[in-house]
N, C-alpha and C. Protein backbone atom coordinates (compact mmCIF):
# COMPACT_ATOMS: atom_id res chain seq x y z
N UNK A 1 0.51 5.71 15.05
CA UNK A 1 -0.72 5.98 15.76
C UNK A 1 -1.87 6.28 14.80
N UNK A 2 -2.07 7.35 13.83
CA UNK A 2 -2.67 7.51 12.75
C UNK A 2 -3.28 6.05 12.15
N UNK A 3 -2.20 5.19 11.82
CA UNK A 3 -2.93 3.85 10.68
C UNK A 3 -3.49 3.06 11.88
N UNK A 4 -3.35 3.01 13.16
CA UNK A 4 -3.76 2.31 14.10
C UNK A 4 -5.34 3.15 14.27
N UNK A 5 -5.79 4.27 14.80
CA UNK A 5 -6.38 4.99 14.67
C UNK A 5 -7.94 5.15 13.39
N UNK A 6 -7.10 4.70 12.32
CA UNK A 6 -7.79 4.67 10.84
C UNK A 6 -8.53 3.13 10.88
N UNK A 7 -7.48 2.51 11.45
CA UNK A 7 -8.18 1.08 11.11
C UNK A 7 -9.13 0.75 12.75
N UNK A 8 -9.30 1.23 13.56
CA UNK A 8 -9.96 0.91 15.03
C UNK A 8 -11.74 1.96 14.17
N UNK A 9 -11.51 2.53 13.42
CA UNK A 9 -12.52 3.86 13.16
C UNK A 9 -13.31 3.17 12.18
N UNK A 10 -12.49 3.04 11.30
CA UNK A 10 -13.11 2.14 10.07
C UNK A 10 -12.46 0.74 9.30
N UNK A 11 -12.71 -0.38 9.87
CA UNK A 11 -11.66 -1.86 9.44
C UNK A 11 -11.92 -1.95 8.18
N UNK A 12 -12.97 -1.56 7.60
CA UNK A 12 -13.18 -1.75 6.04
C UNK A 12 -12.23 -0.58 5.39
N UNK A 13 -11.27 0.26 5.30
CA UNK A 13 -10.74 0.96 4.84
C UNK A 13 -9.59 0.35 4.88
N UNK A 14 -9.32 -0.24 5.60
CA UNK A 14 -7.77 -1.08 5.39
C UNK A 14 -6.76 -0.12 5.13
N UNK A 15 -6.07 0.85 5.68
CA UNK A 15 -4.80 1.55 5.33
C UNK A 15 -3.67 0.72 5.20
N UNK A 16 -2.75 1.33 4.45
CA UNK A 16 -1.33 0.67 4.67
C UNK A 16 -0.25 1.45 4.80
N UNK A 17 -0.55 2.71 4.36
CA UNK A 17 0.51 3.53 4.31
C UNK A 17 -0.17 5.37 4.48
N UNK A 18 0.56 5.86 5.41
CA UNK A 18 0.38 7.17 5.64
C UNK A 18 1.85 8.22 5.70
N UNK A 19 1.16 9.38 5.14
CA UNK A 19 2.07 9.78 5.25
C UNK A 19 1.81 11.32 5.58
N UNK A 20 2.62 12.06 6.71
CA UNK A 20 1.95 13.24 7.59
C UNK A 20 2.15 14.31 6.79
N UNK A 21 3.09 14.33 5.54
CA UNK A 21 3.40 15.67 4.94
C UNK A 21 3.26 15.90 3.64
N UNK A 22 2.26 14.72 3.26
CA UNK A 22 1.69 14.40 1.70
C UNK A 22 1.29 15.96 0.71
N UNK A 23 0.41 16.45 1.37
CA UNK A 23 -0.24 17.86 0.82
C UNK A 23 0.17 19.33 1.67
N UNK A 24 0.97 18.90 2.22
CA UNK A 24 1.49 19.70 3.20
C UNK A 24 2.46 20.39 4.65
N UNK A 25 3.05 20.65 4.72
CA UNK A 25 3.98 19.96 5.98
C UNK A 25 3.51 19.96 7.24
N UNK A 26 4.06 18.79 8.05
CA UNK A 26 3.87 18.57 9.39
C UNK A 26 4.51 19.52 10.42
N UNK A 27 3.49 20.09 11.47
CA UNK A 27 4.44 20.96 12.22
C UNK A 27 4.10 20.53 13.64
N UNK A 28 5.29 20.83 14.20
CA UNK A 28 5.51 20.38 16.30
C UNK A 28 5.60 21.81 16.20
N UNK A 29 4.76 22.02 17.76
CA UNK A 29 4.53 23.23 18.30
C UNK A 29 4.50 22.64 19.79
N UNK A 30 5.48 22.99 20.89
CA UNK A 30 5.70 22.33 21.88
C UNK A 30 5.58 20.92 21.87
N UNK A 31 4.41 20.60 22.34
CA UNK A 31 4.09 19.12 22.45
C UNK A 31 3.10 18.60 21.81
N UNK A 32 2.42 19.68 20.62
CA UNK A 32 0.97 19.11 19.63
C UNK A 32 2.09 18.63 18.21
N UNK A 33 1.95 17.58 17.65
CA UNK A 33 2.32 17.54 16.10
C UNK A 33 0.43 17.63 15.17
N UNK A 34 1.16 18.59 14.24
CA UNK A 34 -0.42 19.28 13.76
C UNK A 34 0.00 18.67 11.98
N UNK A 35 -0.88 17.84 11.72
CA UNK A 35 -0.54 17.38 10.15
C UNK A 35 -1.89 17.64 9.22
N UNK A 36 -2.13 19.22 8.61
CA UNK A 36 -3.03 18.96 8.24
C UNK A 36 -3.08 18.41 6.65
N UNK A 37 -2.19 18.09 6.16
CA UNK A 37 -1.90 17.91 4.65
C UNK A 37 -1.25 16.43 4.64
N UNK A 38 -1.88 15.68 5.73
CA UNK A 38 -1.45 14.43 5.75
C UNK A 38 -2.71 13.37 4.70
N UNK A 39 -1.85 11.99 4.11
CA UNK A 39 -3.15 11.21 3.22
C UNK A 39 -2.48 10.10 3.82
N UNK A 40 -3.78 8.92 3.66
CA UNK A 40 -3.27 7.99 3.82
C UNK A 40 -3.64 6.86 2.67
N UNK A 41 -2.82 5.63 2.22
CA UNK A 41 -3.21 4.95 1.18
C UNK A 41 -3.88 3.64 1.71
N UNK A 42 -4.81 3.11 0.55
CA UNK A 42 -5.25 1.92 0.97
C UNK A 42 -5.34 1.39 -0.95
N UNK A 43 -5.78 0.43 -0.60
CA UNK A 43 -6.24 -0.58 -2.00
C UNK A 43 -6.91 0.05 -3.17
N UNK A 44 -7.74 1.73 -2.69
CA UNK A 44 -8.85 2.38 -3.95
C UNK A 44 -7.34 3.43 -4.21
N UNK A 45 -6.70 3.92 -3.48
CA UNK A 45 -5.74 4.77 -3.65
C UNK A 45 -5.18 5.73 -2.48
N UNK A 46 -5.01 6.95 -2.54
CA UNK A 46 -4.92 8.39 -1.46
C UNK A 46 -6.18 8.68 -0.97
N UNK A 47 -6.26 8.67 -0.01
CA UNK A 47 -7.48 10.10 0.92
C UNK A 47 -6.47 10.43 1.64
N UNK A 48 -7.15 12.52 1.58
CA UNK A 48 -7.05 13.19 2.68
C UNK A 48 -7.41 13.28 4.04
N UNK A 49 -6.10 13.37 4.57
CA UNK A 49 -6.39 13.18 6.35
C UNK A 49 -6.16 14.34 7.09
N UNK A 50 -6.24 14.69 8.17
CA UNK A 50 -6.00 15.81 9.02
C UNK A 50 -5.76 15.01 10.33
N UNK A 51 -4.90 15.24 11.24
CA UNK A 51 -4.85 14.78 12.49
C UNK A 51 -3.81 15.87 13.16
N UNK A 52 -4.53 15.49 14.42
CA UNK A 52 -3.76 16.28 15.73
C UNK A 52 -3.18 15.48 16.31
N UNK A 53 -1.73 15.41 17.26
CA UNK A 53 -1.41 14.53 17.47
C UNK A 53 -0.83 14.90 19.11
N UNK A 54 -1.24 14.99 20.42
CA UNK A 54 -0.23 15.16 21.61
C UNK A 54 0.36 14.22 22.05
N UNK A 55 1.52 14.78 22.32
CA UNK A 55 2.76 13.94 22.67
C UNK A 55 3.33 14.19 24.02
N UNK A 56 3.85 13.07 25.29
CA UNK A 56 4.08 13.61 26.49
C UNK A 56 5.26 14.40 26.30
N UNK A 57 5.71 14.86 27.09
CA UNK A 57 7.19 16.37 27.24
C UNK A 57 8.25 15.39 26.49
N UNK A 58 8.33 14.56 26.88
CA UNK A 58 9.85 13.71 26.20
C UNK A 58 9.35 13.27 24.89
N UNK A 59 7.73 13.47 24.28
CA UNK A 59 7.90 13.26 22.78
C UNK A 59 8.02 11.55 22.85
N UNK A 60 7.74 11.16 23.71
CA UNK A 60 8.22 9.38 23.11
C UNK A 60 6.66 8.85 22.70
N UNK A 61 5.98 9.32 23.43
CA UNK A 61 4.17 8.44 23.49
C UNK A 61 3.50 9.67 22.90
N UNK A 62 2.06 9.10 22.61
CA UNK A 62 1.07 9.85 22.13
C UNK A 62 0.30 9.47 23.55
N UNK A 63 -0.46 10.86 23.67
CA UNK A 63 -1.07 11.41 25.05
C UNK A 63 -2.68 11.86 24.63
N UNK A 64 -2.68 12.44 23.02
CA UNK A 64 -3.78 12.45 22.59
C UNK A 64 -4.10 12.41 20.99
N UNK A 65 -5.00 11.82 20.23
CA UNK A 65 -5.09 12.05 18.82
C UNK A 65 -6.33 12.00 18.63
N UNK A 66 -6.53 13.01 17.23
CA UNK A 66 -7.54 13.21 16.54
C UNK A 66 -7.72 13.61 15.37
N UNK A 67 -8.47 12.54 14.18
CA UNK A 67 -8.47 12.94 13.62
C UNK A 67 -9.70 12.79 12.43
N UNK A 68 -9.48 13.42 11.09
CA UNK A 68 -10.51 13.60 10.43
C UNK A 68 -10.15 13.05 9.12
N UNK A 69 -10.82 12.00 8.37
CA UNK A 69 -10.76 11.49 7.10
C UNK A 69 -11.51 12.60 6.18
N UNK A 70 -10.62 12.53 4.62
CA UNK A 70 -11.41 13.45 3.67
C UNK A 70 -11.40 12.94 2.90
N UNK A 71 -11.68 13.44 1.70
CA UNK A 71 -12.01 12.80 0.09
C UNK A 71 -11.04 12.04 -0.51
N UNK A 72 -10.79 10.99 -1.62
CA UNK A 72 -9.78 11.05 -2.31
C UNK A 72 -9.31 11.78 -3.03
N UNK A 73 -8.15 11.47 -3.36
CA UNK A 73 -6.84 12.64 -3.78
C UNK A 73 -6.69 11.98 -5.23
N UNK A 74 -7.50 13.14 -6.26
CA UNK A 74 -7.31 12.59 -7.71
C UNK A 74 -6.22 12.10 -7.97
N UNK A 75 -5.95 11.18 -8.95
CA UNK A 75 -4.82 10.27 -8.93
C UNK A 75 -3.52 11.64 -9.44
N UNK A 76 -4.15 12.37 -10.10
CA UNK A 76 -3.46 13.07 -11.07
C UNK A 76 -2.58 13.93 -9.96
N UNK A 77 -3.04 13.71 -8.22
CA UNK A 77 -2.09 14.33 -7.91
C UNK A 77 -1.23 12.88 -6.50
N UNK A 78 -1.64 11.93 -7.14
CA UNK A 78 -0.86 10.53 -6.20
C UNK A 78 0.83 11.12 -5.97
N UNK A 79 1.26 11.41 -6.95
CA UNK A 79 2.64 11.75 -7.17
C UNK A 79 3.13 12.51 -5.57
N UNK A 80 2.20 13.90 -5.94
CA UNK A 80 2.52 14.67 -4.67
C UNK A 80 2.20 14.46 -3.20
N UNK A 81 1.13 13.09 -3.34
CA UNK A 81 0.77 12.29 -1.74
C UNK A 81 2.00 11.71 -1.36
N UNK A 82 2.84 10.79 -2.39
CA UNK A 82 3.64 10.16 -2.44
C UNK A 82 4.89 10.25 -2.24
N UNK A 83 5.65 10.98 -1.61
CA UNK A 83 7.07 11.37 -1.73
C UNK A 83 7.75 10.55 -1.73
């Protein structure tokens, strides 16, 4: 949902790869998944992402998302975007 999300927002950013627990871990709290230490990669390298994510009771669909693009992630720390 996130790289779908990234690319409907901005097509010139081209993502390819995200990942929700890059700078931080992902946490479920009933039915919100909250990723604020999530990055996602494209062709220049890492940016920081933040997204909210609701999910219906059974967790199968997304019900709501939002989220916020941030800076890039000096390379010097790609390693730790990267798991």
């Amino acid at each position: 949902e996130a790289l779908s999300q990234l690319r409907a927002w901005n097509a010139t950013l081209r993502p390819d790869r995200l990942v929700a627990y890059a700078m931080g871990e992902a946490r479920l709290a009933g039915d919100l998944l909250s990723a604020d230490g999530a990055a996602f990669h494209n062709d220049a390298g890492w940016w920081r992402l933040r997204y909210r994510c609701g999910l219906t009771p059974d967790h199968l669909r997304v019900a709501s998302f939002q989220f916020a693009a941030g800076d890039a992630i000096p390379r010097s720390q790609w390693q730790a975007a990267n798991p």
